[in-house]
Each structure stands twice: as C-alpha cells, then as structure tokens.
Protein backbone atom coordinates (compact mmCIF):
# COMPACT_ATOMS: atom_id res chain seq x y z
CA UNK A 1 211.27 -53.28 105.85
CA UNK A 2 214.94 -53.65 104.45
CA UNK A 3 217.31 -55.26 106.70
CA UNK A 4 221.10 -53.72 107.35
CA UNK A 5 223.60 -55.26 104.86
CA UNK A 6 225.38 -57.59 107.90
CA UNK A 7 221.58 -58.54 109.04
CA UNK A 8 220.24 -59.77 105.30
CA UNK A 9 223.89 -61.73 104.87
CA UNK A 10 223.76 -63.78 108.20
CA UNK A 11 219.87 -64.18 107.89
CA UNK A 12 220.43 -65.55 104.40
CA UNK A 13 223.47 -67.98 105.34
CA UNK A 14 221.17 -69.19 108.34
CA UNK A 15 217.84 -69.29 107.55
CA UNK A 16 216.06 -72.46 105.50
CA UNK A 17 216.57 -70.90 102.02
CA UNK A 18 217.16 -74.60 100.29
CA UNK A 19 213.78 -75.38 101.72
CA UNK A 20 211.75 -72.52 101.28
CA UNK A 21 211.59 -70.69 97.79
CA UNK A 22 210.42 -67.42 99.59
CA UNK A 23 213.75 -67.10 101.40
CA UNK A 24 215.60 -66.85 97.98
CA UNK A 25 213.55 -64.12 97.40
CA UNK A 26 213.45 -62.08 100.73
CA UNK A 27 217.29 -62.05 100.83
CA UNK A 28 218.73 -62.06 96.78
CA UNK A 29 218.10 -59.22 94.88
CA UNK A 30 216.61 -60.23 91.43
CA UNK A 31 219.61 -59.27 89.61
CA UNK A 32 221.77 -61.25 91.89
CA UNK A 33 224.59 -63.01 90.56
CA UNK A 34 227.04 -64.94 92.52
CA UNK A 35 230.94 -65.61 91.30
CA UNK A 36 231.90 -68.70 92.85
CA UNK A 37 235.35 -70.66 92.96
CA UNK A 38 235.17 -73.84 94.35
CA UNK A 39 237.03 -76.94 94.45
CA UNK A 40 235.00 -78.00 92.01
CA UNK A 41 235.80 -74.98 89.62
CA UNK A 42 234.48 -71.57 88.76
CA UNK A 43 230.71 -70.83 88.63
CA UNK A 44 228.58 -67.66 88.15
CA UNK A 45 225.03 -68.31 88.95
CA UNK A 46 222.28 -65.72 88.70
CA UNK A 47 219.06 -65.52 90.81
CA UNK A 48 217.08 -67.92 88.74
CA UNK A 49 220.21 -70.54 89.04
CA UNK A 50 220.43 -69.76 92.35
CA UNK A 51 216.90 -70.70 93.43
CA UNK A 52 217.62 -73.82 91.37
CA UNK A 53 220.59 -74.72 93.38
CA UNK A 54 218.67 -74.16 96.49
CA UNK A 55 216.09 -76.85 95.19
CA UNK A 56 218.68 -79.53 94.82
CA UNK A 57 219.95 -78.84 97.98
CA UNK A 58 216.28 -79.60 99.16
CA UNK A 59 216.40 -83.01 97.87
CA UNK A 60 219.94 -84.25 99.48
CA UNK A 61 220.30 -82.66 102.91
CA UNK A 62 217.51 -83.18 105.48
CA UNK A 63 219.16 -80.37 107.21
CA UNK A 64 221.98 -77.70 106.37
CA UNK A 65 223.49 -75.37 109.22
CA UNK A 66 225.66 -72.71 108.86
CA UNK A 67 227.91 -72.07 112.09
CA UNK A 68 229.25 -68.49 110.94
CA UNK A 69 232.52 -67.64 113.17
CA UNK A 70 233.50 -63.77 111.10
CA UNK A 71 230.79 -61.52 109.74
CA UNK A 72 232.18 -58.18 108.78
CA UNK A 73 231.11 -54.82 107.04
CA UNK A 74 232.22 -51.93 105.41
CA UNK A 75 228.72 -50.04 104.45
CA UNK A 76 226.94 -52.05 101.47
CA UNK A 77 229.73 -54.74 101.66
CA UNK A 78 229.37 -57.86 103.60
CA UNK A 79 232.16 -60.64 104.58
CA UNK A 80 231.00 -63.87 105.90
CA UNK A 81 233.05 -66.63 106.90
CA UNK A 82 231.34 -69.98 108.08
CA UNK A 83 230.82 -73.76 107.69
CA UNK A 84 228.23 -75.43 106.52
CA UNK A 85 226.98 -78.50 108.58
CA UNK A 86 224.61 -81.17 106.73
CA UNK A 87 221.91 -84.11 107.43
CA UNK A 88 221.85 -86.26 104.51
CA UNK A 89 218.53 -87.93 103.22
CA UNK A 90 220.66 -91.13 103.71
CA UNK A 91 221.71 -90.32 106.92
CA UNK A 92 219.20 -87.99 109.14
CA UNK A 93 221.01 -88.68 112.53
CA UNK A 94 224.69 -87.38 111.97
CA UNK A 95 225.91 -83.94 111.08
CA UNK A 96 228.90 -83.32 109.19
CA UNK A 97 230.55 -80.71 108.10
CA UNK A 98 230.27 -80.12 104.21
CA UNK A 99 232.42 -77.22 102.85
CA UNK A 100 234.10 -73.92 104.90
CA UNK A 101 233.10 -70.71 102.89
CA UNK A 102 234.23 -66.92 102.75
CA UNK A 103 231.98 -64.45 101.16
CA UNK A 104 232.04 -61.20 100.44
CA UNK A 105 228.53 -59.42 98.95
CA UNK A 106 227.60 -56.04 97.90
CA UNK A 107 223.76 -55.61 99.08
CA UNK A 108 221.75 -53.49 97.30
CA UNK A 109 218.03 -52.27 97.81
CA UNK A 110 218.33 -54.65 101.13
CA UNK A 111 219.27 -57.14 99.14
CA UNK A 112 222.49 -59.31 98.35
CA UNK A 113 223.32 -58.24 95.13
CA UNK A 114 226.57 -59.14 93.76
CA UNK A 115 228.66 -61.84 95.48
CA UNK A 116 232.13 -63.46 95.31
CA UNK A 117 232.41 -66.83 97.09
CA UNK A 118 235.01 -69.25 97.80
CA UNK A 119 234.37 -72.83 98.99
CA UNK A 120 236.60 -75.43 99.95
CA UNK A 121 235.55 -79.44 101.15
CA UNK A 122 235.26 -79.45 104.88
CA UNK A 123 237.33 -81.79 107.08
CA UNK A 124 237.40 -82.25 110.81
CA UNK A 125 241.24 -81.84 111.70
CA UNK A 126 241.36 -79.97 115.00
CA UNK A 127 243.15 -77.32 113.61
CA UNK A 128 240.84 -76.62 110.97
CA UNK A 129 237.64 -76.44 113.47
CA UNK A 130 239.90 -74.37 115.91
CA UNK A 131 240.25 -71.83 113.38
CA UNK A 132 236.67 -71.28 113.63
CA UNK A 133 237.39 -69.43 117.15
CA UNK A 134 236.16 -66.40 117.18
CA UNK A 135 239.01 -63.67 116.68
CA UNK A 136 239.50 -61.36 119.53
C-alpha cells in the first residue's frame, strides 16, 4: 500500500532507517537521488549511496531522532523542516542536537524520489530551539 507524499516523508525522517536496511527501501524510490548542501559542501547521493550513508550512521549514533516542527505539501511535493537529535556510541546517555534540516522531495510511485536538502550544524541558543515552535 503506497503511503500519501507528507506520510512517506515524516515516516522516513522518523523511523530507524540508519538501522534497518529495509527502511531505505520502503521509503526511497530506487532512482532516488538526493542534492544536498551542507556546511560541509555540496553532495548528490543516489539510492545505493544513500543506503551507504545510512550504514555509517549505524556505527556512530546509538540513537538518531528527528523532532520535525513544519511538514508541508503541495501534491507530490514534500517540505520538511526538523532537527536531528543523536546518542553517540561514546556517549549513550545524552542527546544532542546534531544538524537542523529543510527538505523539500518530489515522491513518486509512493516513494521519495528526488530531493533537495539543506543542513546546517545544530547549536542550542534559545533562539535557535524557539524557532522550532510550531507556526500558527
């Protein structure tokens, strides 16, 4: 059964995809390709790079949370805006926030197809976290 485009977007973001392989492939469409700036740079990764990047995030966080605060969509186009919270292998017992995201996907077939992403080191300044209030 194919989920609505806002549905397979959130589930992906919050479901265990950097543990288990068979999220990668319930949520990305197998010509998925993801354009990413980050602070790090530009990357474009395609399904089989992004199932490898989910692997290596297997083997540094113990945990990895999304806390989502604007999901919006226009048909087959999906906007997510969220944090990502982490448990390191190093350190199981504190969360911290790793990076803030906005993403905007085209799903296709039920799938998330073609994505542009934007990343950006997380920090806990007050008025960065109260930006995460939901808009009314």
């Amino acid at each position: 059964m194919s989920l609505e485009p806002k549905d397979c977007v959130a589930k992906f973001y919050s479901s265990d995809f950097y543990k288990n392989p068979a999220s990668v492939e319930e949520y990305l469409h197998p010509d998925a390709e993801l354009f990413w700036n980050s602070s790090g740079g530009f990357h474009k990764l395609t399904y089989p790079e992004l199932g490898a990047l989910s692997q290596e995030l297997s083997k540094s966080f113990e945990s990895l949370r999304a806390d989502i605060s604007h999901l919006l969509s226009d048909q087959d186009m999906v906007t997510i805006r969220f944090t990502y919270y982490v448990r390191t292998v190093e350190n199981p017992d504190e969360e911290l926030p790793m990076a803030h995201f906005i993403a905007i996907w085209q799903v296709k077939d039920g799938k998330m197809y073609r994505g542009h992403q934007i990343s950006q080191q997380a920090d806990d300044s007050p008025e960065n976290l109260d930006s995460f209030l939901p808009i009314n």
